[in-house]
C-alpha atoms as a PDB file:
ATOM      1  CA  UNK A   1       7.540  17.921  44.782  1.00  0.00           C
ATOM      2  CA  UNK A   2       7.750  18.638  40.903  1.00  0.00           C
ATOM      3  CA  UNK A   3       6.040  17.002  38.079  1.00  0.00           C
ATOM      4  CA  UNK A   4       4.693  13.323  37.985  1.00  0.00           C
ATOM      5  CA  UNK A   5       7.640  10.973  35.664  1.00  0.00           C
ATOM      6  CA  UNK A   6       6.823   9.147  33.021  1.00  0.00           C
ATOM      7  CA  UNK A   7       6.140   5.736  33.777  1.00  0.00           C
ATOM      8  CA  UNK A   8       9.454   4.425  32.218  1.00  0.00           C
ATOM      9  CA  UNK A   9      11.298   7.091  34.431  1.00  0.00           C
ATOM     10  CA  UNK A  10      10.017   6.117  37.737  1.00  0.00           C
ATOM     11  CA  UNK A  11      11.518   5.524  40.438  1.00  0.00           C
ATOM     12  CA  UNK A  12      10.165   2.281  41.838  1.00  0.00           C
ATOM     13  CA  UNK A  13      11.713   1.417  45.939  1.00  0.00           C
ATOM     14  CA  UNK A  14      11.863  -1.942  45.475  1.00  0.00           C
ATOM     15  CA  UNK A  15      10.381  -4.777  42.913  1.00  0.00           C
ATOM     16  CA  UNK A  16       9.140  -6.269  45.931  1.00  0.00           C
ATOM     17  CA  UNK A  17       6.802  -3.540  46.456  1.00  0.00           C
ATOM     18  CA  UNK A  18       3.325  -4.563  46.032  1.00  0.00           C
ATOM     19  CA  UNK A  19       2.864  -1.112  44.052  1.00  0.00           C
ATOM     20  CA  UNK A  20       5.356  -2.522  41.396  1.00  0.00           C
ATOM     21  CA  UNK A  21       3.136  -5.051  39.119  1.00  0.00           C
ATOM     22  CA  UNK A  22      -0.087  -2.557  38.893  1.00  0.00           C
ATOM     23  CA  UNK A  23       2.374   0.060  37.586  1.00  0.00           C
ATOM     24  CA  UNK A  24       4.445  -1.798  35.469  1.00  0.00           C
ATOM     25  CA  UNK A  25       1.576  -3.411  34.033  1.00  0.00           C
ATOM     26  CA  UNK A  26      -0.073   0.197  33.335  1.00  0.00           C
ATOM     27  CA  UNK A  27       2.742   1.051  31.776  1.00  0.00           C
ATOM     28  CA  UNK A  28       2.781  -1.753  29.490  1.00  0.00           C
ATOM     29  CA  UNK A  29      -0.821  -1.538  28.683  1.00  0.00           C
ATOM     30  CA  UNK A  30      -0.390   2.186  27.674  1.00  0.00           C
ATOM     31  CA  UNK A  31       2.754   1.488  25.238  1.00  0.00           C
ATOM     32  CA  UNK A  32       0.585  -1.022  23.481  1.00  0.00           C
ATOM     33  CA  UNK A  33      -2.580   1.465  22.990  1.00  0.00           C
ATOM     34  CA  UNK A  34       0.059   4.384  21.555  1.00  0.00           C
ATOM     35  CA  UNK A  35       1.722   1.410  19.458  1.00  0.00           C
ATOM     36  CA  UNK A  36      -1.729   0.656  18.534  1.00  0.00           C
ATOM     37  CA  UNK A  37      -3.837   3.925  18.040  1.00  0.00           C
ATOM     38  CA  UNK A  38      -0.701   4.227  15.186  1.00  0.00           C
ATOM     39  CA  UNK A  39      -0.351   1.383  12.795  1.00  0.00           C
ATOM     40  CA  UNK A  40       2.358   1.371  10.077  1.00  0.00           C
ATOM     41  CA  UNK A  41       1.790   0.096   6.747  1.00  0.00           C
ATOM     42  CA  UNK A  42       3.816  -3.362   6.411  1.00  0.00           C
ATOM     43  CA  UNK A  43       5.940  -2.035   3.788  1.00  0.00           C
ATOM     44  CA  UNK A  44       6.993   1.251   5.574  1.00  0.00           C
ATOM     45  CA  UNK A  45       8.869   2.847   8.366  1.00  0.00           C
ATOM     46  CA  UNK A  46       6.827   5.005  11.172  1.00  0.00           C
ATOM     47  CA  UNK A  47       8.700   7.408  13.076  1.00  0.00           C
ATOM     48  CA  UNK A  48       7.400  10.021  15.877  1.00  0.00           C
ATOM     49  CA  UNK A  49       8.154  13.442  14.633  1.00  0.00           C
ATOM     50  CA  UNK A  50       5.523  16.265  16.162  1.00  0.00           C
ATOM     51  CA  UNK A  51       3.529  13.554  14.527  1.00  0.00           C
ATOM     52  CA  UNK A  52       4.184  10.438  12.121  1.00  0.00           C
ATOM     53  CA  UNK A  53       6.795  10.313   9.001  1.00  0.00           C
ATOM     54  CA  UNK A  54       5.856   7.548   7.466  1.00  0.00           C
ATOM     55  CA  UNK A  55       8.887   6.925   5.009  1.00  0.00           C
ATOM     56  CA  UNK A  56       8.296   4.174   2.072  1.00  0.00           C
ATOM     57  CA  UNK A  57      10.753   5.027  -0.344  1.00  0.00           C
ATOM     58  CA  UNK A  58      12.176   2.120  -2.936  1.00  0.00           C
ATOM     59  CA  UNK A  59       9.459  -0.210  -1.425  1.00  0.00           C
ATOM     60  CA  UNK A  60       8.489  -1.431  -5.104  1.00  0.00           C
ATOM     61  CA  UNK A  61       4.509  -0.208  -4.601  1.00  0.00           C
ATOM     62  CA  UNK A  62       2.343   0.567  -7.538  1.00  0.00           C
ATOM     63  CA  UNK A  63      -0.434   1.850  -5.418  1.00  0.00           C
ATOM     64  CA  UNK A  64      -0.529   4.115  -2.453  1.00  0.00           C
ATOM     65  CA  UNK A  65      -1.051   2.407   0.799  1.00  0.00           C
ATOM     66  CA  UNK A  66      -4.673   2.535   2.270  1.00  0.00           C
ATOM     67  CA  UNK A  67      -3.761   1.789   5.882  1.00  0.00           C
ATOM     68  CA  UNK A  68      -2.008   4.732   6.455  1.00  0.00           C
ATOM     69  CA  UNK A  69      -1.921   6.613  10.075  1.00  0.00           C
ATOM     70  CA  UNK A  70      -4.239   9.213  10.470  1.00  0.00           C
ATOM     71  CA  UNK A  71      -1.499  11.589  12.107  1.00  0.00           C
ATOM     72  CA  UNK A  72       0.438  11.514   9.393  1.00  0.00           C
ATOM     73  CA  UNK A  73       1.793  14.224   8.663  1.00  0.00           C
ATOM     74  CA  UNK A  74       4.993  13.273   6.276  1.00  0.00           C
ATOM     75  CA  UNK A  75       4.704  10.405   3.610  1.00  0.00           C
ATOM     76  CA  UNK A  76       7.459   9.846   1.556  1.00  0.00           C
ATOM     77  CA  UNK A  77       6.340   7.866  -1.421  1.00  0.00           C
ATOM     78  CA  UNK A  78       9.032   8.526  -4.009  1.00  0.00           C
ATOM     79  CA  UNK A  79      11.058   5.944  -6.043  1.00  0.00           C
ATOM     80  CA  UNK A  80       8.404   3.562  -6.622  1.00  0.00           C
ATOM     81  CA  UNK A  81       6.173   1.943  -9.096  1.00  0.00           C
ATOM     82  CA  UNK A  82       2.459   3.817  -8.515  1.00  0.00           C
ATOM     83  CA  UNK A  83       1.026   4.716 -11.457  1.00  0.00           C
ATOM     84  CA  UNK A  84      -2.446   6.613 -11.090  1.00  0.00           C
ATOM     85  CA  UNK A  85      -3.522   8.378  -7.830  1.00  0.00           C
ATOM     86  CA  UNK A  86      -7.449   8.079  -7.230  1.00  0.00           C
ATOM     87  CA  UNK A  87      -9.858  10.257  -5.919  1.00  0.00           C
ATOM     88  CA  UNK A  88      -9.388  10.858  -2.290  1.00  0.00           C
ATOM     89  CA  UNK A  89      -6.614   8.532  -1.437  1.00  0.00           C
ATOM     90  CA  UNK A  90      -5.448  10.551   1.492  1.00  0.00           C
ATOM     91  CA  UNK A  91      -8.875  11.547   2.829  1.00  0.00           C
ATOM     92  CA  UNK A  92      -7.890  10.530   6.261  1.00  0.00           C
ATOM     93  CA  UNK A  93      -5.096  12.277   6.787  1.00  0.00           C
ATOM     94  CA  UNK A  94      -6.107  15.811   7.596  1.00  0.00           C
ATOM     95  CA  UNK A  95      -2.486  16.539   9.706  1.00  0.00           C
ATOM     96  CA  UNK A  96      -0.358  15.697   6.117  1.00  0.00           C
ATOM     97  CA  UNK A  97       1.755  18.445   5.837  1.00  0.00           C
ATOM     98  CA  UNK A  98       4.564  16.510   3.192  1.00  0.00           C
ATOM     99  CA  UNK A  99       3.616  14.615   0.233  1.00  0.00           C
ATOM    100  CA  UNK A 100       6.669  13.146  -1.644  1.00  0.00           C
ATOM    101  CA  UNK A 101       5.455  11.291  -4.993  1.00  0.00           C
ATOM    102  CA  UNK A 102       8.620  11.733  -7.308  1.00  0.00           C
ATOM    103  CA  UNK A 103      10.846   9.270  -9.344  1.00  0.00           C
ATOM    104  CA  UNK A 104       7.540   7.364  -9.889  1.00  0.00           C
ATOM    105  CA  UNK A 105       5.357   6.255 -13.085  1.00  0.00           C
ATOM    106  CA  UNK A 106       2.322   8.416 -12.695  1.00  0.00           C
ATOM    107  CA  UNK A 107       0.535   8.844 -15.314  1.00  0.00           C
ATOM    108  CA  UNK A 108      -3.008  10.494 -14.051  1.00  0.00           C
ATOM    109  CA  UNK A 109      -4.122  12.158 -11.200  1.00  0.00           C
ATOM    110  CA  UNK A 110      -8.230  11.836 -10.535  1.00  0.00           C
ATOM    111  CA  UNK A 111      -9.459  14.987 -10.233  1.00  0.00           C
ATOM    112  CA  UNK A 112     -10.555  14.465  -6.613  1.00  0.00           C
ATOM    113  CA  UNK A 113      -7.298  13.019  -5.446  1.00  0.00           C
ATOM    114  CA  UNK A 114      -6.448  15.296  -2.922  1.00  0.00           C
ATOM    115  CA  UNK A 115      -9.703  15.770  -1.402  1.00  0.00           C
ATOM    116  CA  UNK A 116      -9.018  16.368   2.438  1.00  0.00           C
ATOM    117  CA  UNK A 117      -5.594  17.276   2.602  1.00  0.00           C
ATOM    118  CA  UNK A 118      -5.929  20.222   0.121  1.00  0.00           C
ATOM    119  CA  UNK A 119      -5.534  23.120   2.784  1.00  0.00           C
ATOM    120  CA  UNK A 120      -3.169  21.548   5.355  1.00  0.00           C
ATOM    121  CA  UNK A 121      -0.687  20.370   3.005  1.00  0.00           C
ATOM    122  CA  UNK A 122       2.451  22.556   2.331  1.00  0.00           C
ATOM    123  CA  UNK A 123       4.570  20.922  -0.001  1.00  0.00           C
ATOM    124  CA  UNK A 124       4.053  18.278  -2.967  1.00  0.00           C
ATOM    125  CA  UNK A 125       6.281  16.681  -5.265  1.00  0.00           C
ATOM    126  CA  UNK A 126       5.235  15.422  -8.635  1.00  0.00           C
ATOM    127  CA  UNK A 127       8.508  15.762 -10.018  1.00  0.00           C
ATOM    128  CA  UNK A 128       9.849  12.670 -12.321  1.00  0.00           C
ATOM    129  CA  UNK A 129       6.949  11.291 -13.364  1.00  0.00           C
ATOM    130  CA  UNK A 130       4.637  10.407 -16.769  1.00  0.00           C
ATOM    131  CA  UNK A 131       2.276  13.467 -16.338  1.00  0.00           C
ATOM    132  CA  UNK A 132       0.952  14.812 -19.790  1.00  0.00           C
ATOM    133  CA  UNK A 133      -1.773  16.858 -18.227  1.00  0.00           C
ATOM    134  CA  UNK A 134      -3.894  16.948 -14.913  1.00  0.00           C
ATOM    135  CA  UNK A 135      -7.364  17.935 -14.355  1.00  0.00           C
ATOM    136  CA  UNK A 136      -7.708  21.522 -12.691  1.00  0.00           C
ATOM    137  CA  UNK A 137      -9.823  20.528 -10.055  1.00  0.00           C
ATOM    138  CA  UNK A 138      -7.096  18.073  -8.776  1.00  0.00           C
ATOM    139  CA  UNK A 139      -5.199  20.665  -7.389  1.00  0.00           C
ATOM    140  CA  UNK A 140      -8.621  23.277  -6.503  1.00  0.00           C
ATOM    141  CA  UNK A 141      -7.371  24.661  -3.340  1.00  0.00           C
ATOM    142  CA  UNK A 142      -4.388  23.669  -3.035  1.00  0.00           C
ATOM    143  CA  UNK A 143      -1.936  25.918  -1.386  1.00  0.00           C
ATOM    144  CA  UNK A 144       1.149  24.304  -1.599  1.00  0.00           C
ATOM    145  CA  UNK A 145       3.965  24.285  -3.198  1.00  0.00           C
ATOM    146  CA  UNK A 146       4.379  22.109  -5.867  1.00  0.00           C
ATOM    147  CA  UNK A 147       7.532  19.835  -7.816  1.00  0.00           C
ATOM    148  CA  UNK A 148       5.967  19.450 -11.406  1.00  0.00           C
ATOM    149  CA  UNK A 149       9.379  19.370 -13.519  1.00  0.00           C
ATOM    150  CA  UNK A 150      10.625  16.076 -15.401  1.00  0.00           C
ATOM    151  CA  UNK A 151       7.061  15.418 -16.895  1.00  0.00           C
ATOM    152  CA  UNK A 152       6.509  15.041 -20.119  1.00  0.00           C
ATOM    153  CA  UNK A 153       3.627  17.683 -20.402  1.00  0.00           C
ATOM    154  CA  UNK A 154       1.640  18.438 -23.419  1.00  0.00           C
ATOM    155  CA  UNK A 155       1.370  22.130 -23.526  1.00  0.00           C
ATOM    156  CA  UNK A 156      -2.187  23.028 -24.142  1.00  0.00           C
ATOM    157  CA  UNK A 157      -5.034  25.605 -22.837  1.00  0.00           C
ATOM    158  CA  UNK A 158      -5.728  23.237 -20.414  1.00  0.00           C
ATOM    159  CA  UNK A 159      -1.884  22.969 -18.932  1.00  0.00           C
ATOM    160  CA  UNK A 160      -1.964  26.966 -18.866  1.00  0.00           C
ATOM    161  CA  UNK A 161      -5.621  27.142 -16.426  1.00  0.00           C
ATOM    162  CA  UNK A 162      -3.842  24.714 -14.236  1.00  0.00           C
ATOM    163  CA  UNK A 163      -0.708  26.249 -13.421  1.00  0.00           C
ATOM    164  CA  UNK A 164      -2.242  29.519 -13.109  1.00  0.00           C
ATOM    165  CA  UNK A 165      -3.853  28.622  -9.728  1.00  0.00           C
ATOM    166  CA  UNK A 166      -0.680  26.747  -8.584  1.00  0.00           C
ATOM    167  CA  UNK A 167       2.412  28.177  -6.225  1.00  0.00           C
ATOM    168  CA  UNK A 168       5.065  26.145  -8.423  1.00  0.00           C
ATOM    169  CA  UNK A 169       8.482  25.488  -6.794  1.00  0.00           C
ATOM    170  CA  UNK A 170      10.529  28.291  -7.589  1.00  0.00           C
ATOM    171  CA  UNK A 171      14.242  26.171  -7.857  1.00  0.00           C
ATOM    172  CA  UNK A 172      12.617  23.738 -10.263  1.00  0.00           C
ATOM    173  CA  UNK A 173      10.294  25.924 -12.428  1.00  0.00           C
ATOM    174  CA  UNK A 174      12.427  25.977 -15.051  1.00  0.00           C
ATOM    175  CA  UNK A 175      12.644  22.409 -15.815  1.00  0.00           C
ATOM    176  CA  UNK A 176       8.848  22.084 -15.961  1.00  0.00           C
ATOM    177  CA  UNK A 177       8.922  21.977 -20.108  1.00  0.00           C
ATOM    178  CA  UNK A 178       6.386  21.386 -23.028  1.00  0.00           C
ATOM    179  CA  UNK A 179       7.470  17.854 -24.460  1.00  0.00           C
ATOM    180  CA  UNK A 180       4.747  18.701 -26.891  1.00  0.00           C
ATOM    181  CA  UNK A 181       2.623  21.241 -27.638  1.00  0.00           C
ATOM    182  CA  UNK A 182      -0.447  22.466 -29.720  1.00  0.00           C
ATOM    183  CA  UNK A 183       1.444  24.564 -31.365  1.00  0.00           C
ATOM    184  CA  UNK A 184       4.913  22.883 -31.931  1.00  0.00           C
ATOM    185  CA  UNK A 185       7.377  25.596 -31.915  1.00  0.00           C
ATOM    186  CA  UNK A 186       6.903  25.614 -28.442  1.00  0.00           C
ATOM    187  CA  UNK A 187       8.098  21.992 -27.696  1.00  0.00           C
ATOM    188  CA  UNK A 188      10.911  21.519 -25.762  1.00  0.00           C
ATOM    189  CA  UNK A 189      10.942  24.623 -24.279  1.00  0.00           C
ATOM    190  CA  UNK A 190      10.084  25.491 -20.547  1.00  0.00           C
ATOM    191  CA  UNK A 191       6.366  26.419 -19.433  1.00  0.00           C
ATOM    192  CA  UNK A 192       6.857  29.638 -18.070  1.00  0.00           C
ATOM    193  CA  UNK A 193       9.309  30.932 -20.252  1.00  0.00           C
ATOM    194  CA  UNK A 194       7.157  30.348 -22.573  1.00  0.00           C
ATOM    195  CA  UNK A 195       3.730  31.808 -21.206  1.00  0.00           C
ATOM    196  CA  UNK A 196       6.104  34.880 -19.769  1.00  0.00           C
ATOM    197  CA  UNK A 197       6.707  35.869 -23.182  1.00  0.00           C
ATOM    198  CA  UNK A 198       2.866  36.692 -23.775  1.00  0.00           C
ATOM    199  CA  UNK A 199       1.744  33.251 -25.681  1.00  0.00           C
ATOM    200  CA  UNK A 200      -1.735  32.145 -24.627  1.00  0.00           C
ATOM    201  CA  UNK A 201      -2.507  28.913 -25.653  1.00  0.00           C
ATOM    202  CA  UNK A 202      -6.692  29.019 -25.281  1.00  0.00           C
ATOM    203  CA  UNK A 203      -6.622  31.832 -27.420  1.00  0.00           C
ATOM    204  CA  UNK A 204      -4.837  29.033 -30.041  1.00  0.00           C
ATOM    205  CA  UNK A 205      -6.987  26.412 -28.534  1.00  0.00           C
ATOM    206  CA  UNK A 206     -10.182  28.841 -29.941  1.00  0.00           C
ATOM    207  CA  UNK A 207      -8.768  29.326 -33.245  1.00  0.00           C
ATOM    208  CA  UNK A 208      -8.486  26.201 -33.792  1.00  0.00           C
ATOM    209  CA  UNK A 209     -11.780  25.052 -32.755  1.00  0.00           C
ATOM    210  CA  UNK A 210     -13.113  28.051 -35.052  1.00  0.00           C
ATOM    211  CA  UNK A 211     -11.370  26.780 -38.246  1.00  0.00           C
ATOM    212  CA  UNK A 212     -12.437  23.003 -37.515  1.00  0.00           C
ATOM    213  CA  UNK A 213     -16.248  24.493 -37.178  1.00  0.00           C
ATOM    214  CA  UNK A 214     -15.963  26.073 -40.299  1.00  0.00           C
ATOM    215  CA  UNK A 215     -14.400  23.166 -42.029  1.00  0.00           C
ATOM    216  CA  UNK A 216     -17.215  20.986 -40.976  1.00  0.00           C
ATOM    217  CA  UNK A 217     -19.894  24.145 -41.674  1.00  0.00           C
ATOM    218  CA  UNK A 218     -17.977  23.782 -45.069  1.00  0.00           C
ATOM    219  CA  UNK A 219     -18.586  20.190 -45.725  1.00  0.00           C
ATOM    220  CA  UNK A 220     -21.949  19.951 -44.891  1.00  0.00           C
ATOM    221  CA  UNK A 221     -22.439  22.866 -47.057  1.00  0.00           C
ATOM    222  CA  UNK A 222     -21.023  21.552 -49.695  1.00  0.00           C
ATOM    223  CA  UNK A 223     -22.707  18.247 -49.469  1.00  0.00           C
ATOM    224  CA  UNK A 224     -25.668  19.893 -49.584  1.00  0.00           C
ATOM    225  CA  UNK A 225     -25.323  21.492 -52.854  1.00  0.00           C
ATOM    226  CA  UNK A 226     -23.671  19.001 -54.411  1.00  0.00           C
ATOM    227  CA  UNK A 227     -27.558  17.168 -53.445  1.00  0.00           C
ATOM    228  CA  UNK A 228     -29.096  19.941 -54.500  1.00  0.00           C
ATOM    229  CA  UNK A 229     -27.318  19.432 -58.469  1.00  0.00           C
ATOM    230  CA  UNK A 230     -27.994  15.741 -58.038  1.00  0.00           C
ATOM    231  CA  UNK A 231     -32.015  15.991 -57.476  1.00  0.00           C
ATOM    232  CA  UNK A 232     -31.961  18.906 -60.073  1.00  0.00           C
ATOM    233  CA  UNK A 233     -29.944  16.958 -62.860  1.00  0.00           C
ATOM    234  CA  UNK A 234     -31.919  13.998 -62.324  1.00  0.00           C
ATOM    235  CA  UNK A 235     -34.920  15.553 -62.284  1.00  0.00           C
ATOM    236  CA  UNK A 236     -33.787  17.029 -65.733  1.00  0.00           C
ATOM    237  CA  UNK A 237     -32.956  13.617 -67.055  1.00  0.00           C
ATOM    238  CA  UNK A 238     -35.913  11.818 -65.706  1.00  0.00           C
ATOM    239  CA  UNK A 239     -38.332  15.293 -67.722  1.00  0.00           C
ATOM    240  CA  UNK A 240     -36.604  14.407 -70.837  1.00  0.00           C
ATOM    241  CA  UNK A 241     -37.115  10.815 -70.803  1.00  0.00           C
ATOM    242  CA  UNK A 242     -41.028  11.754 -69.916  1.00  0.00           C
ATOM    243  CA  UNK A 243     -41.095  14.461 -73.133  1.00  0.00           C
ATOM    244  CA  UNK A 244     -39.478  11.704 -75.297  1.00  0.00           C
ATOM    245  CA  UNK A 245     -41.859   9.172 -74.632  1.00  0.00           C
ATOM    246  CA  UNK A 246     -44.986  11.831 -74.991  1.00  0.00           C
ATOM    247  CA  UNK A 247     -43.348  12.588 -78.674  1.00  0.00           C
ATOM    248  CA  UNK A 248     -42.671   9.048 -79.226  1.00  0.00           C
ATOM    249  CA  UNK A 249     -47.054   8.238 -78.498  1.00  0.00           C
ATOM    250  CA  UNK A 250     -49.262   9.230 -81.951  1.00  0.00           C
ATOM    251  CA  UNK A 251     -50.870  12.206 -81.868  1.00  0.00           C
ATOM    252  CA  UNK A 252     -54.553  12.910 -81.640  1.00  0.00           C
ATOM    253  CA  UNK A 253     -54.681  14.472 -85.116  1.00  0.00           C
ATOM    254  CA  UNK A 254     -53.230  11.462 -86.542  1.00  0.00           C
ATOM    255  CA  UNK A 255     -55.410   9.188 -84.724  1.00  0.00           C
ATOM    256  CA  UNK A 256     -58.718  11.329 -86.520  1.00  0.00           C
ATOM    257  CA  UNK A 257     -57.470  11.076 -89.683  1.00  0.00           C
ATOM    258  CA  UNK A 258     -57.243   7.535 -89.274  1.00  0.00           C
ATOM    259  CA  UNK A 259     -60.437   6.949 -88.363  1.00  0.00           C
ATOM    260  CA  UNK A 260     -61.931   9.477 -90.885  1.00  0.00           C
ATOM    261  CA  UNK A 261     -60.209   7.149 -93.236  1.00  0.00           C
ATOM    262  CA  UNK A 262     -61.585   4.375 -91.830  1.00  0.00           C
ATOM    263  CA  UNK A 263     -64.991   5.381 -91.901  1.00  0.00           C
ATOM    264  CA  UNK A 264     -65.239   6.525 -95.893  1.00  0.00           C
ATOM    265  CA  UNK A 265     -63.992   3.267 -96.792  1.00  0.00           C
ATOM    266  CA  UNK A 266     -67.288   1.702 -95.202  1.00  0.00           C
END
């Protein structure tokens, strides 16, 4: 007899039948719980693709929709106006496998941002954005592979511990470059050309931190001393003043003879 049809597939014998209105009606019923069970955001387009591509691209957003489908498991967010992802803005949606945030103005990325989707997702774009730096544990087990090139990152220690843990994507790796840098012969030049030729920026980063220790060491040294010469030159002063005014008070001898003086007269 083969496999029951689909509900829209079957084949009814007449619309007379009194088995017609309880199974259109089912049918209807169950198209409204699927249509249901997966709301779109109002600004986007839902599609059914071995789960849901939700597709807002150019939709003028600054901030990443919160009433997203839990299927999800595409979400094409690029060429918009979002500005700072917060921490665990796609917690729901355990199925994403395709985040698409490019050609936006991002600027910073909480460090628990991706919380939930970390291990499921397989590709992420960052590419075209405002990044300067991102805080490692944003991307802590992330396994995908990621678009970071067209930023205008600030080369640091902390810029070299975060790609170290990432899988960067290998056709765009090259145009991942320092804007700026701690050390500025390095700006303008790409990341991993840069780090492949054997320059390790925390090593700079604890130089640094080691001469601006010693400066202050320094100064406080230095301020102490130049105390130390103030309490002992005043102290001078003020012992000179005191030996003045002891030489300046009659002595004892005079004061005898004075009354010796005094007392032959009478």
């Amino acid at each position: 007899m083969g496999p029951p049809k689909p509900c829209w597939h079957a084949q009814l014998p007449s619309l007379s039948h009194v088995a017609t209105f309880p199974v259109r009606t089912f049918c209807l019923l169950a198209s409204i719980v699927v249509v249901a069970a997966t709301p779109c955001p109002r600004s986007c387009h839902c599609s059914e693709r071995n789960g849901v591509v939700v597709q807002c691209v150019s939709r003028n957003l600054d901030q990443i929709p919160s009433d997203l489908p839990e299927d999800t498991v595409t979400l094409l967010l690029s060429s918009n106006r979002i500005g700072h992802i917060p921490n665990q803005a796609f917690k729901d949606l355990r199925r994403l496998k395709e985040l698409d945030l490019s050609q936006n103005q991002i600027e910073s990325i909480d460090s628990g941002a991706f919380l939930g989707i970390s291990e499921g997702l397989r590709t992420l774009d960052l590419s075209h954005n405002q990044l300067h730096s991102v805080p490692k544990e944003a991307f802590a087990k992330l396994s995908a592979r990621i678009r970071l090139s067209s930023n205008p990152w600030h080369c640091d220690c902390s810029l070299q511990e975060v790609l170290r843990e990432l899988r960067l994507d290998p056709e765009t790796v090259n145009k991942v470059i320092c804007q700026t840098s701690v050390q500025e012969k390095y700006a303008e030049r790409p990341v991993i050309q840069v780090l492949d030729s054997g320059i390790n920026f925390c090593n700079f980063h604890h130089k640094t931190t080691d001469v601006a220790m010693f400066v202050t060491m320094f100064g406080w040294f230095a301020m102490v001393i130049a105390y130390i010469i103030y309490y002992v030159r005043h102290n001078q002063e003020d012992a000179r003043r005191h030996m003045e005014y002891l030489k300046s008070l009659p002595s004892s001898s005079h004061i005898s003879k004075d009354f010796d003086t005094a007392s032959t007269g009478l």
